[in-house]
N, C-alpha and C. Protein backbone atom coordinates (compact mmCIF):
# COMPACT_ATOMS: atom_id res chain seq x y z
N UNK A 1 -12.46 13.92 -29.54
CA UNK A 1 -11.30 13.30 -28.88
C UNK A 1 -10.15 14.29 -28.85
N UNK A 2 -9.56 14.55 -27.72
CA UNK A 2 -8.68 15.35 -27.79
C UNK A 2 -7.29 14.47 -28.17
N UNK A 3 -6.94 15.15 -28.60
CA UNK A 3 -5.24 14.39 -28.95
C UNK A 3 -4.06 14.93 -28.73
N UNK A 4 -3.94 16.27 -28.80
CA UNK A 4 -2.88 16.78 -28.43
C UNK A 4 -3.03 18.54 -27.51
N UNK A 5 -3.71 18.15 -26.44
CA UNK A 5 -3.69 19.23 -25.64
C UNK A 5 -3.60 20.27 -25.18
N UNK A 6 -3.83 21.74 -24.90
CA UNK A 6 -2.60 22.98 -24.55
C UNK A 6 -2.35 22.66 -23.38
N UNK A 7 -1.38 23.67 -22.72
CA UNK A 7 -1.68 23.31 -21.68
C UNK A 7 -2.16 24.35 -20.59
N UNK A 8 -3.01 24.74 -21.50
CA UNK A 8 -4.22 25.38 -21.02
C UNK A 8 -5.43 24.62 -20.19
N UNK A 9 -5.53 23.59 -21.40
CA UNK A 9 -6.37 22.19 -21.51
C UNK A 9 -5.40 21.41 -20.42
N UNK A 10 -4.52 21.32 -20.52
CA UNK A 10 -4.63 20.07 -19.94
C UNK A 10 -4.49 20.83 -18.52
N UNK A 11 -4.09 22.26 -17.98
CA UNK A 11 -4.66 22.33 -16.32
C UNK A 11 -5.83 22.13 -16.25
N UNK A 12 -6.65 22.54 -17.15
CA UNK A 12 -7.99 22.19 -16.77
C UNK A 12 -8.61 20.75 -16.47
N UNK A 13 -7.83 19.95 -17.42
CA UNK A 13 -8.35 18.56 -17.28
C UNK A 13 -7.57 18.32 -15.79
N UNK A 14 -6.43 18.74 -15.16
CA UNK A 14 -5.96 18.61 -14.10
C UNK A 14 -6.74 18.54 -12.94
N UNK A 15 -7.09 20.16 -13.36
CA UNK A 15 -7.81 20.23 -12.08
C UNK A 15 -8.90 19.32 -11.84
N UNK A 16 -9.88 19.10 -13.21
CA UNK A 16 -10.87 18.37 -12.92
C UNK A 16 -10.48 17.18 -12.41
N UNK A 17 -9.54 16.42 -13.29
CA UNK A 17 -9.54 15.22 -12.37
C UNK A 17 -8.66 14.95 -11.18
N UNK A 18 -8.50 16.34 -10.46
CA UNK A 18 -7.70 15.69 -9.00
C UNK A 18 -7.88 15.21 -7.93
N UNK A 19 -9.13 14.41 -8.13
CA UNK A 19 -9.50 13.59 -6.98
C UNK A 19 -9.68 12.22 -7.76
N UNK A 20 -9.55 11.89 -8.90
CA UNK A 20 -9.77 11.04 -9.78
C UNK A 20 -8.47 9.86 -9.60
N UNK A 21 -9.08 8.96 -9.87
CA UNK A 21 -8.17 7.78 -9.64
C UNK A 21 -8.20 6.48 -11.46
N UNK A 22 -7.36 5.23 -11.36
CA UNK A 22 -7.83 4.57 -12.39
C UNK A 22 -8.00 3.46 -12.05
N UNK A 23 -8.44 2.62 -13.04
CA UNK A 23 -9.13 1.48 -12.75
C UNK A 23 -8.29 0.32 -13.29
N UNK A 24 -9.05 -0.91 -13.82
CA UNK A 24 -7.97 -2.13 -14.12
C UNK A 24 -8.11 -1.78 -16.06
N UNK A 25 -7.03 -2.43 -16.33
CA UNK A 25 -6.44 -2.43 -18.27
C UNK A 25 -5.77 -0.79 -18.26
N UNK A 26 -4.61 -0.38 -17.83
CA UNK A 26 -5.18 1.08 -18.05
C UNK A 26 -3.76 0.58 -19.18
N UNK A 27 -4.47 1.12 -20.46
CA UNK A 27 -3.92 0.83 -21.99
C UNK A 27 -3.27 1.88 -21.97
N UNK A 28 -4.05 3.10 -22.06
CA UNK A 28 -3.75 4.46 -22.88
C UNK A 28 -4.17 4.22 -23.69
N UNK A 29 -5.19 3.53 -24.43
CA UNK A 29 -5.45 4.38 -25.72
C UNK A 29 -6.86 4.58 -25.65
N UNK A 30 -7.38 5.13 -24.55
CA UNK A 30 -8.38 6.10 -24.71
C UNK A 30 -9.60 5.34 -24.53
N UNK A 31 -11.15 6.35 -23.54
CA UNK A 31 -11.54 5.97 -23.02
C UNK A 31 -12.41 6.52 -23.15
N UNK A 32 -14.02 5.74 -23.51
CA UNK A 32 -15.36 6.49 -23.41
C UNK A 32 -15.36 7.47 -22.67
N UNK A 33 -16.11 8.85 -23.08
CA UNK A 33 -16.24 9.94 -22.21
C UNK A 33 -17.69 9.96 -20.99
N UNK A 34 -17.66 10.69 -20.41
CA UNK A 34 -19.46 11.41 -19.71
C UNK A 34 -19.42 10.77 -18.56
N UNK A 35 -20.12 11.43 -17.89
CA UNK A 35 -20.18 10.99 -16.21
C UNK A 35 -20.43 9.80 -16.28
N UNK A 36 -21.18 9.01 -16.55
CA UNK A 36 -21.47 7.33 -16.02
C UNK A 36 -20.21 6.86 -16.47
N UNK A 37 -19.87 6.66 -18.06
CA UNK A 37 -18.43 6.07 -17.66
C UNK A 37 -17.50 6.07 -16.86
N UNK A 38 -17.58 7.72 -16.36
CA UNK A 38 -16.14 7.98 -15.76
C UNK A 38 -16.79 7.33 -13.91
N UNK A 39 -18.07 7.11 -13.76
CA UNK A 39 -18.07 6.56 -12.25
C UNK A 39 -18.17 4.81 -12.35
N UNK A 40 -18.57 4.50 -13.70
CA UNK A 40 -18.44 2.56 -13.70
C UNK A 40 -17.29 2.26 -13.59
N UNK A 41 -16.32 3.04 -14.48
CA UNK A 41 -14.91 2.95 -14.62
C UNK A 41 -14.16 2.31 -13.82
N UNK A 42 -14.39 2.81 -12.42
CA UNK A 42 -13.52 2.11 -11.09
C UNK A 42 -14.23 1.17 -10.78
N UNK A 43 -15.49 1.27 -10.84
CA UNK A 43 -16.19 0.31 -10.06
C UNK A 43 -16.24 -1.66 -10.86
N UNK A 44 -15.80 -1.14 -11.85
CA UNK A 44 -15.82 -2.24 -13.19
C UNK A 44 -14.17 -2.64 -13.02
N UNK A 45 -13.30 -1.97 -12.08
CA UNK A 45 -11.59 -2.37 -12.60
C UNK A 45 -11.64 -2.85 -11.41
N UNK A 46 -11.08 -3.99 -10.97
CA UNK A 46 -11.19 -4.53 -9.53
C UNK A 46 -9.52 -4.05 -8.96
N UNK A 47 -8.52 -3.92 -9.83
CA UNK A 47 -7.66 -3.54 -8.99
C UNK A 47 -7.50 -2.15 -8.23
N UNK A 48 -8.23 -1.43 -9.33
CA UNK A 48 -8.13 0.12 -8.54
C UNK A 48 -9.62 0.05 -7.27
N UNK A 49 -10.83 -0.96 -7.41
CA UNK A 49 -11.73 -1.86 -6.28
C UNK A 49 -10.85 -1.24 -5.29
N UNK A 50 -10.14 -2.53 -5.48
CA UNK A 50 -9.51 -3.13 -3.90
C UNK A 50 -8.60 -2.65 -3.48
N UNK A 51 -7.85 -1.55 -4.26
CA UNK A 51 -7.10 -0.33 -3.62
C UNK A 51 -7.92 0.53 -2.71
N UNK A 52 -8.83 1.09 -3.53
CA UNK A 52 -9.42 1.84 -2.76
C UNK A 52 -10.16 1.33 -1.52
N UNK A 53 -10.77 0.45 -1.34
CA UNK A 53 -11.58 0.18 -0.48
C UNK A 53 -10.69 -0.22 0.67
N UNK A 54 -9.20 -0.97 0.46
CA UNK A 54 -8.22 -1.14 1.32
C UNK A 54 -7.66 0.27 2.03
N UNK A 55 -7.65 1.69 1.49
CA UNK A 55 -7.21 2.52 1.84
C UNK A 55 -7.93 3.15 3.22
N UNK A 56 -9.37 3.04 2.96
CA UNK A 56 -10.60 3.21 3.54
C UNK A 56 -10.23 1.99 4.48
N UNK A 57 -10.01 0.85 4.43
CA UNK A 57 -10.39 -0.41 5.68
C UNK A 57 -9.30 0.32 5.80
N UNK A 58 -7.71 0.28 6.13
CA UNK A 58 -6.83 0.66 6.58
C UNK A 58 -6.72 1.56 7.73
N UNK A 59 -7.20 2.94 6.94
CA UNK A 59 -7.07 3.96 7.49
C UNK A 59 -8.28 4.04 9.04
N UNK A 60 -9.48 2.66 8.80
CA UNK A 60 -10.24 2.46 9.98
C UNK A 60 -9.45 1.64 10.94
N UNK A 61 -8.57 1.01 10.35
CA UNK A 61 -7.86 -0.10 11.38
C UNK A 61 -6.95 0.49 12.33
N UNK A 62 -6.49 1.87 11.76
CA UNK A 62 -5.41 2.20 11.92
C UNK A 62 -6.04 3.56 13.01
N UNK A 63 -7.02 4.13 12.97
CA UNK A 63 -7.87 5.16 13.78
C UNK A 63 -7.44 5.79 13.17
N UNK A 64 -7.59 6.86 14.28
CA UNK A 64 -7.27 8.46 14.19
C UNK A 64 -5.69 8.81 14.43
N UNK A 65 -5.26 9.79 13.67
CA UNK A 65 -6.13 10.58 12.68
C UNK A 65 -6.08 9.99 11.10
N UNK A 66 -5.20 8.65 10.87
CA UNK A 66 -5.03 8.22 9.47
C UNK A 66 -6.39 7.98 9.13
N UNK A 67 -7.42 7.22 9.86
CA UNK A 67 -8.60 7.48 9.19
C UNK A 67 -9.50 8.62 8.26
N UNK A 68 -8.33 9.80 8.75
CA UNK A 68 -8.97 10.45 8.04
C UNK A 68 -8.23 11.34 7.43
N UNK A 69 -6.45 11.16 7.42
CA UNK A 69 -5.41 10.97 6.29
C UNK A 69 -5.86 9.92 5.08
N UNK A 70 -5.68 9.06 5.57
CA UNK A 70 -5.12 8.12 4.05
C UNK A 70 -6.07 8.22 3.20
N UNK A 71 -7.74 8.67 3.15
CA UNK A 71 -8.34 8.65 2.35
C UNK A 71 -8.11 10.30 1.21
N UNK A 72 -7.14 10.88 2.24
CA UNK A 72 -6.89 12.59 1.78
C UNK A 72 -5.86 12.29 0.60
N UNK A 73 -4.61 11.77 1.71
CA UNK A 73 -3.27 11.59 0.75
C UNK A 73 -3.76 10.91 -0.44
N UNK A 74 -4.19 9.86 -0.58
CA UNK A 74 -4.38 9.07 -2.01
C UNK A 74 -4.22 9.93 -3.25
N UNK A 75 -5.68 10.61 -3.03
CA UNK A 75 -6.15 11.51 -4.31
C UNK A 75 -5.32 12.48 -4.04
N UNK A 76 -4.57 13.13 -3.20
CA UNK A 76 -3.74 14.45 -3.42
C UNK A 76 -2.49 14.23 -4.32
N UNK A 77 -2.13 12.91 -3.75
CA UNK A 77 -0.88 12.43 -4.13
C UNK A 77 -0.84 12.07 -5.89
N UNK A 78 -2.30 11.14 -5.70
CA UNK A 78 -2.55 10.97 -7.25
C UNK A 78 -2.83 11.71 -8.43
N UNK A 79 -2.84 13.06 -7.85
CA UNK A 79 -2.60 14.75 -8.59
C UNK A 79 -1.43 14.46 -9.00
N UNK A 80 -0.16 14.32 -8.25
CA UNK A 80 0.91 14.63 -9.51
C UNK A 80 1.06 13.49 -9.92
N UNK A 81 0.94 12.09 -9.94
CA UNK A 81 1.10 11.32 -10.70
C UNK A 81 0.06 11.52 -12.20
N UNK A 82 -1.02 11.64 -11.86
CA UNK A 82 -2.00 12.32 -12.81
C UNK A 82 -0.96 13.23 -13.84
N UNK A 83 -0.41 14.49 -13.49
CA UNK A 83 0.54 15.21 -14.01
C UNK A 83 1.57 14.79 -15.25
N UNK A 84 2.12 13.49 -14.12
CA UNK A 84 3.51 12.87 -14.97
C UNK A 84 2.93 12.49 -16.09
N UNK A 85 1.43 11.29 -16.16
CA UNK A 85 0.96 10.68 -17.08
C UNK A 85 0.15 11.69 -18.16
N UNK A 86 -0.37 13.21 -17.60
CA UNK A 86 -0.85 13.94 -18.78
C UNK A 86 0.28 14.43 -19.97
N UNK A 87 1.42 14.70 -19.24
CA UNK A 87 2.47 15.54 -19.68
C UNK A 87 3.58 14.47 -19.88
N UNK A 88 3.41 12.99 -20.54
CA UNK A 88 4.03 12.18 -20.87
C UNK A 88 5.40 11.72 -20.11
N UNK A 89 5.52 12.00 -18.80
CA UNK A 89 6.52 12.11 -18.40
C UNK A 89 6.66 10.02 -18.11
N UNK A 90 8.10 10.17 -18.06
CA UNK A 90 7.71 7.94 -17.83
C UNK A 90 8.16 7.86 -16.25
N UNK A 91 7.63 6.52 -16.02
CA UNK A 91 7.04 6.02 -14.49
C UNK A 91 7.10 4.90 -15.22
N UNK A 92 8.24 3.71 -14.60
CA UNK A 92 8.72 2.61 -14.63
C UNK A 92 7.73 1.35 -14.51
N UNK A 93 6.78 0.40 -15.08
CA UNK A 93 6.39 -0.77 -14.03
C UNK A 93 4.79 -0.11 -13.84
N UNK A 94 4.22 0.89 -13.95
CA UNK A 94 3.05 1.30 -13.65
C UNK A 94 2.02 -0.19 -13.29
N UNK A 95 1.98 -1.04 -14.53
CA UNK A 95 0.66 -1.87 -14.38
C UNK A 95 1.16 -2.90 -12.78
N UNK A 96 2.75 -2.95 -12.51
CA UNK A 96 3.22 -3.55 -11.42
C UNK A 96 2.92 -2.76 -10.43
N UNK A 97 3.27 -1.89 -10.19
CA UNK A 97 3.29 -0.73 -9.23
C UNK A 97 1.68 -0.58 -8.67
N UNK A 98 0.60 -0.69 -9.50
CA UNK A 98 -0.62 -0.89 -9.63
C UNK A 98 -0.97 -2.36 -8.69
N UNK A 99 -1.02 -3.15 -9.33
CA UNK A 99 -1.21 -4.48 -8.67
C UNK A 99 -0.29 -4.64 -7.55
N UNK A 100 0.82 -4.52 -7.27
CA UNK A 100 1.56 -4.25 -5.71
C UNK A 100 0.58 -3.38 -4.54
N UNK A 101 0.26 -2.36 -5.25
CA UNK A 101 -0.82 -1.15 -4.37
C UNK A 101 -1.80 -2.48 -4.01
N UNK A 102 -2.19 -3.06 -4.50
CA UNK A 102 -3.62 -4.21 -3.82
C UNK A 102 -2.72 -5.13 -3.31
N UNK A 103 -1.59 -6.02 -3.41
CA UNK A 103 -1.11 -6.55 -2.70
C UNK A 103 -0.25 -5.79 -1.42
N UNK A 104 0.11 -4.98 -1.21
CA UNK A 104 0.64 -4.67 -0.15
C UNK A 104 -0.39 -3.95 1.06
N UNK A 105 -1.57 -3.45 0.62
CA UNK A 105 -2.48 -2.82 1.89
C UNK A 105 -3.41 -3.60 1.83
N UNK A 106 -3.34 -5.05 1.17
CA UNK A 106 -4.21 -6.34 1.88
C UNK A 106 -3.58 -6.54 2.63
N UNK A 107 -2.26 -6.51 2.42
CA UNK A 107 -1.22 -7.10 3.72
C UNK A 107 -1.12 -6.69 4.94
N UNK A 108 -1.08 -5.26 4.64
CA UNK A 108 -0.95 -4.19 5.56
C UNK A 108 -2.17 -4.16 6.56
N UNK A 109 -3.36 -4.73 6.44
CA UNK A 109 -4.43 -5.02 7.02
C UNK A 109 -4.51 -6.55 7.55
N UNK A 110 -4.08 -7.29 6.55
CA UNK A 110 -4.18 -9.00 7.18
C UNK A 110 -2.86 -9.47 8.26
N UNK A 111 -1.93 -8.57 8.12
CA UNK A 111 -1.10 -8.67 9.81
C UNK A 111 -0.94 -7.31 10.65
N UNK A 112 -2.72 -6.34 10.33
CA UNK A 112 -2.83 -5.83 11.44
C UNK A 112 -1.45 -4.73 11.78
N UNK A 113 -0.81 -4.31 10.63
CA UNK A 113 0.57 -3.19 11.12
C UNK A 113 -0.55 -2.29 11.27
N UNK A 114 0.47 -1.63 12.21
CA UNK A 114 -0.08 -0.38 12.96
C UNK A 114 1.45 0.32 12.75
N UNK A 115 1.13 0.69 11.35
CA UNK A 115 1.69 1.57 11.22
C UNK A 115 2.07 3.04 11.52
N UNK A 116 3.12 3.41 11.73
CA UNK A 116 3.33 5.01 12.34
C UNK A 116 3.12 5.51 11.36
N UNK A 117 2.61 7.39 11.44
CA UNK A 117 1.59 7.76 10.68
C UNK A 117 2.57 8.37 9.18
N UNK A 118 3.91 8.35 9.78
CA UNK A 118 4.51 8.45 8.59
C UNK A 118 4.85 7.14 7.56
N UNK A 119 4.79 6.33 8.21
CA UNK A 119 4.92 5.39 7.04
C UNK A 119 3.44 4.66 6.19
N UNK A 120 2.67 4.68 7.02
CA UNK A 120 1.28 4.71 6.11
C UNK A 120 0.86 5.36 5.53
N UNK A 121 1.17 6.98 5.86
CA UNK A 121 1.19 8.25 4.63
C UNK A 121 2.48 7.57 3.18
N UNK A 122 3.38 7.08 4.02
CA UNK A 122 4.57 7.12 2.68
C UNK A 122 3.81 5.87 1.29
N UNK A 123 3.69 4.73 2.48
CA UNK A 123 2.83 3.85 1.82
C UNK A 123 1.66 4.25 0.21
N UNK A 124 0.62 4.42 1.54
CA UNK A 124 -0.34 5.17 0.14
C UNK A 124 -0.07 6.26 -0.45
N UNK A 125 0.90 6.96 -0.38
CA UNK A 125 1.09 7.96 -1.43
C UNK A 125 2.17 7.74 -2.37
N UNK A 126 2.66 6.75 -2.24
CA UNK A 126 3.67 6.02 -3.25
C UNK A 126 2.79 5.55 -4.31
N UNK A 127 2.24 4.56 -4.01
CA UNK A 127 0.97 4.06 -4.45
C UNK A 127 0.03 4.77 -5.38
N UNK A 128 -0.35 5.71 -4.92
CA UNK A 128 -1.32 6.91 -5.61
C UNK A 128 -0.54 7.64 -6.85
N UNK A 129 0.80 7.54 -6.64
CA UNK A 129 1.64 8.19 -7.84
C UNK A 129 1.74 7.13 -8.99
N UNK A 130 0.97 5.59 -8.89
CA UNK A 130 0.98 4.81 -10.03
C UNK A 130 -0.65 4.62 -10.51
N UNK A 131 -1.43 4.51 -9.65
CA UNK A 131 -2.47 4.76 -9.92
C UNK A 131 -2.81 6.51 -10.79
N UNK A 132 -2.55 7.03 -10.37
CA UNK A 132 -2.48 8.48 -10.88
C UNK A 132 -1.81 8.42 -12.05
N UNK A 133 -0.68 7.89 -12.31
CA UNK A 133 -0.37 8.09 -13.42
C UNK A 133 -1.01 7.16 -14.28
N UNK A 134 -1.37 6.63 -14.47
CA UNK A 134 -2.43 5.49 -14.97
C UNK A 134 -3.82 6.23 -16.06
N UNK A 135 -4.01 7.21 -15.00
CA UNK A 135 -5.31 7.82 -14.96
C UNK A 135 -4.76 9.01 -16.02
N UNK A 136 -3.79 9.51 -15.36
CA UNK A 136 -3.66 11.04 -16.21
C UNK A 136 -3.09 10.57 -17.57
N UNK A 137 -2.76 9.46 -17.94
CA UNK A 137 -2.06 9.05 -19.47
C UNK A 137 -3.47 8.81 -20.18
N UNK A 138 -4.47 8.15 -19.46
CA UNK A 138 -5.59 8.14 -20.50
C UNK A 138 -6.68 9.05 -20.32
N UNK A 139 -6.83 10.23 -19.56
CA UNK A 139 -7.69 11.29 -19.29
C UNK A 139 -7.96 12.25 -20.44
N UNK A 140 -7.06 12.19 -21.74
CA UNK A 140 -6.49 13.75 -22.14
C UNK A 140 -7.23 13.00 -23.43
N UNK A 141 -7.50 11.45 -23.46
CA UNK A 141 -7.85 10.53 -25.12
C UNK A 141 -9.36 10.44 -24.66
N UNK A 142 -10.01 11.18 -23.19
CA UNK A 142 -11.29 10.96 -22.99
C UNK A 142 -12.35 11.71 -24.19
N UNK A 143 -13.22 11.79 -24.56
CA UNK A 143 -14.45 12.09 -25.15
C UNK A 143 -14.90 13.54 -24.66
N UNK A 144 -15.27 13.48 -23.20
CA UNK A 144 -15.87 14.08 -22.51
C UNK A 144 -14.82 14.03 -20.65
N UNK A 145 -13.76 14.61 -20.66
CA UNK A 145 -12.78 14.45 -19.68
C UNK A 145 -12.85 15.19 -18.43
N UNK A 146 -13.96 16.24 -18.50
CA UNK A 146 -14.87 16.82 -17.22
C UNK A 146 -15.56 16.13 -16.72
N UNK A 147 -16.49 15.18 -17.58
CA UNK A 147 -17.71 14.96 -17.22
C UNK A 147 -17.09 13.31 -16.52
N UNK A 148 -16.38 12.42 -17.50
CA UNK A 148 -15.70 11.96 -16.96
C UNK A 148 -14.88 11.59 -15.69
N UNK A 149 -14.15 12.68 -15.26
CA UNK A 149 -13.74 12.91 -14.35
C UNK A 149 -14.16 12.90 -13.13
N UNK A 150 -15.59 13.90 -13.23
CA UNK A 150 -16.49 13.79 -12.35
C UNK A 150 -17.30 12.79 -11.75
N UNK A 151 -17.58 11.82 -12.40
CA UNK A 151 -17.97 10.58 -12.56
C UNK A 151 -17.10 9.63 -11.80
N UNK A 152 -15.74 9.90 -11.88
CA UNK A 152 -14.68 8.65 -11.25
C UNK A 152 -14.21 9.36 -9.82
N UNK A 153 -14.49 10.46 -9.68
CA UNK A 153 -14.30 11.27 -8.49
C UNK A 153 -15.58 10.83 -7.55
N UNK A 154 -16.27 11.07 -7.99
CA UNK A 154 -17.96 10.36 -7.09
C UNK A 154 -17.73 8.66 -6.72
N UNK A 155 -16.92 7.82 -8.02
CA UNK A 155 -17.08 6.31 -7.31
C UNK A 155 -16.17 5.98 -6.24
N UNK A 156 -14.78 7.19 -6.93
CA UNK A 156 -13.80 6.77 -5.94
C UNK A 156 -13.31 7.19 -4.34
N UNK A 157 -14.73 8.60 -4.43
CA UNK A 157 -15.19 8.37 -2.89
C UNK A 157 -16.06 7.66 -2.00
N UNK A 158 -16.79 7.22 -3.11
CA UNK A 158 -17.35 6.08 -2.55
C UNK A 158 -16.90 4.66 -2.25
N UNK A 159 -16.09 4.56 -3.10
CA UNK A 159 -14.84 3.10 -2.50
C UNK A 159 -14.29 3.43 -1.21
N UNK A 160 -13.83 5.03 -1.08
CA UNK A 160 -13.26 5.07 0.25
C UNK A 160 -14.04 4.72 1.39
N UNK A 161 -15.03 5.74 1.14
CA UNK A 161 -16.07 5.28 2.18
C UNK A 161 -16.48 3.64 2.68
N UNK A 162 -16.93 3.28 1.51
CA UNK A 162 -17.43 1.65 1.77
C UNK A 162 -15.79 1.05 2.51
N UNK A 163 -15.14 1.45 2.39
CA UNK A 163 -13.78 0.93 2.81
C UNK A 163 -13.42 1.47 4.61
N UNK A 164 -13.67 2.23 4.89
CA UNK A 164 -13.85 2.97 6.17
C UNK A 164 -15.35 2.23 6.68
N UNK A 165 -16.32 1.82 6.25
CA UNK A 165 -17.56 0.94 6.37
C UNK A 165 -16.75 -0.16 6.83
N UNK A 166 -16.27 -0.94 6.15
CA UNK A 166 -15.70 -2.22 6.24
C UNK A 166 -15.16 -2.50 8.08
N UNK A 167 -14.23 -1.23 8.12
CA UNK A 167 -13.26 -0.85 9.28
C UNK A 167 -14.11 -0.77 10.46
N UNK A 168 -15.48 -0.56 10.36
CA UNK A 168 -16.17 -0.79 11.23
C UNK A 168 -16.34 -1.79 12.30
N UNK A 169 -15.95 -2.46 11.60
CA UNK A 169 -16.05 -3.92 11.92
C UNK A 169 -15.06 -4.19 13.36
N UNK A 170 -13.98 -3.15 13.25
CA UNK A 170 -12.87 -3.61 13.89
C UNK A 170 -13.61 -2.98 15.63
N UNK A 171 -14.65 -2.80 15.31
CA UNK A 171 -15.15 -2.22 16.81
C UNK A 171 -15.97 -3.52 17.70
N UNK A 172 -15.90 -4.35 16.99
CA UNK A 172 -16.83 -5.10 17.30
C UNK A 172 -15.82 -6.51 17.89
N UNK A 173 -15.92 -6.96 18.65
CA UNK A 173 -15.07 -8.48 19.06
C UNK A 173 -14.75 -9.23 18.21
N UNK A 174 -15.31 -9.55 17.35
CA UNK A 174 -14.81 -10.51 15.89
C UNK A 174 -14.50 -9.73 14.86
N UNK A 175 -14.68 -8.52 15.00
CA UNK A 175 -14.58 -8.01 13.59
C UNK A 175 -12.96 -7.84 12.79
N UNK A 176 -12.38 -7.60 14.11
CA UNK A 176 -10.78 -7.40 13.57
C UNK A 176 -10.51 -8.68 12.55
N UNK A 177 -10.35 -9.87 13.00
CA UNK A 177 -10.37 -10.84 12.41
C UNK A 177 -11.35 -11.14 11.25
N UNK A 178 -12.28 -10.51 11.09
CA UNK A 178 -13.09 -10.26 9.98
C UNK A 178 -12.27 -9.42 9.05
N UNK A 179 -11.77 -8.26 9.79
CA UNK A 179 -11.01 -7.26 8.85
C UNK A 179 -9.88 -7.89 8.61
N UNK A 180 -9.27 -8.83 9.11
CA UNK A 180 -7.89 -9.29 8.87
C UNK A 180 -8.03 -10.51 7.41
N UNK A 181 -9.40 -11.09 7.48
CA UNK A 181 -9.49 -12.09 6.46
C UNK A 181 -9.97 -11.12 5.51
N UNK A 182 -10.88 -10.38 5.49
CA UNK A 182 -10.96 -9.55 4.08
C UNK A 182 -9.40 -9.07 3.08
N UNK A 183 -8.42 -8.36 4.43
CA UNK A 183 -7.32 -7.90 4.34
C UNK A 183 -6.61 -8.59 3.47
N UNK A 184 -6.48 -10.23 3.77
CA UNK A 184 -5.39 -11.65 3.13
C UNK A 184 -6.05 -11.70 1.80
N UNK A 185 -7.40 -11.58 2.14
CA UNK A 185 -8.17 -11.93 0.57
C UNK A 185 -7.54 -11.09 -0.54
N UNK A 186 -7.75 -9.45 0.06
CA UNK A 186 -7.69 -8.66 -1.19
C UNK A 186 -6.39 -9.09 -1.35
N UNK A 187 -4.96 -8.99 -0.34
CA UNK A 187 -3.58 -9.45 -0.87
C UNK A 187 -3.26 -10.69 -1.84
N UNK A 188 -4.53 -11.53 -0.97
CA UNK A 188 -4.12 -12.70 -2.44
C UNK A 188 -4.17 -12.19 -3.96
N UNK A 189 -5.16 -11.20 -3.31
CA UNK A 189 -5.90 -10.93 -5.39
C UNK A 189 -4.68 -10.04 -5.88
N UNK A 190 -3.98 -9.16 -5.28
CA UNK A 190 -3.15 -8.60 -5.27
C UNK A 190 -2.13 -9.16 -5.76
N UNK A 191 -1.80 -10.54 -5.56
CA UNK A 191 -0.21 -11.34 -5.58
C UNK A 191 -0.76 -11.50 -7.12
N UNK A 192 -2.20 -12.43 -7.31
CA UNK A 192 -2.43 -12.43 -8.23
C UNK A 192 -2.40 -11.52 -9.41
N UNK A 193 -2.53 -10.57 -9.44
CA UNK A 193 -2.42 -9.01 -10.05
C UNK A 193 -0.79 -8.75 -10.92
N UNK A 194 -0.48 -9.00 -9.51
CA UNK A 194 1.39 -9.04 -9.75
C UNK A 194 1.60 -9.90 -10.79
N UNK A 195 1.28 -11.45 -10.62
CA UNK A 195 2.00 -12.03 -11.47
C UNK A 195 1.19 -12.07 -12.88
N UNK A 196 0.26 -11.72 -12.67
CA UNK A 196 -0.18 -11.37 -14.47
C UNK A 196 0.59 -10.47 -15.13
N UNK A 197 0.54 -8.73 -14.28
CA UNK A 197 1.64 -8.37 -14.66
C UNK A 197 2.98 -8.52 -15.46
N UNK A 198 3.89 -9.14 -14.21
CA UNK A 198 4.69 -9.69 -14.97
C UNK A 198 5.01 -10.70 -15.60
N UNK A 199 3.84 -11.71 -16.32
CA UNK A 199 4.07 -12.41 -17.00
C UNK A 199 3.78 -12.11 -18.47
């Protein structure tokens, strides 16, 4: 278990995890190491789920070229939040900021904004700086924080993807409205998210 870092170590753990994202409980206090953990990880946290997979439906709803932005910005963005949380820096509200990210790009999908490409970049990369920091506060208490890493980098392109899958849909005569009720769903779970949060 690493505990107190160089920061030698911790670019390295940087780099490894800069496509890496986090999942739901993010405690900080530390987290089974090795590739399978680090790819169940997301797939087991439903809020960092339905972020991702919303980023992916989004960025299909929304075409070109955000389709093939927003799945970039996320993880770039979630590099320096990653940063703040290795190098203890504080970020206000995280577990809120977290659960808002699933309530606001259910939304952002269930009334269909067509957003201009700067504000859906601003969107998810706001977003990615709480998720990220999430991730980089408990990366450094991992076991195995390469292998790890690697592991949550593989699921959490695969959320994108299945999420750009989803967006498919919007090609089809019913599907928008398919994508629009998936959209309300994840926001409900989202509102829900919120108020656990802050209660």
């Amino acid at each position: 278990m690493i505990s107190s870092p160089s920061i030698r170590t911790r670019g390295a753990l940087l780099c490894a995890c800069g496509l890496s994202l986090p999942a739901y409980a993010h405690t900080g206090t530390g987290l089974a190491g090795g590739f399978l953990a680090g790819f169940a990880h997301p797939l087991s946290g439903a809020d960092h789920l339905l972020a991702m997979v919303s980023v992916g439906l989004w960025g299909a709803f929304l075409g070109r070229p955000l389709v093939h932005v927003l799945p970039v910005v996320f993880p770039a963005m979630m590099v320096g939040g990653a940063m703040l949380g290795m190098f203890g820096a504080t970020l206000p509200s995280v577990e809120s900021g977290i659960a808002l990210s699933v309530l606001v790009l259910g939304a952002c999908i269930a009334l269909a904004w067509r957003a201009p490409t700067w504000a859906a970049v601003a969107v998810v990369a706001l977003f990615a700086l709480f998720h990220g920091y999430a991730h980089g506060r408990e990366l450094p208490a991992a076991a195995d924080p390469v292998g790890y890493s690697s592991g949550f980098v593989l699921a959490t392109g695969s959320l994108h993807v299945a999420g750009i899958g989803l967006g498919l849909l919007c090609a089809r005569p019913a599907g928008k409205l398919v994508a629009r009720g998936l959209g309300a769903s994840i926001g409900v779970t989202g509102l829900w998210f919120l108020l656990k949060a802050l209660s």
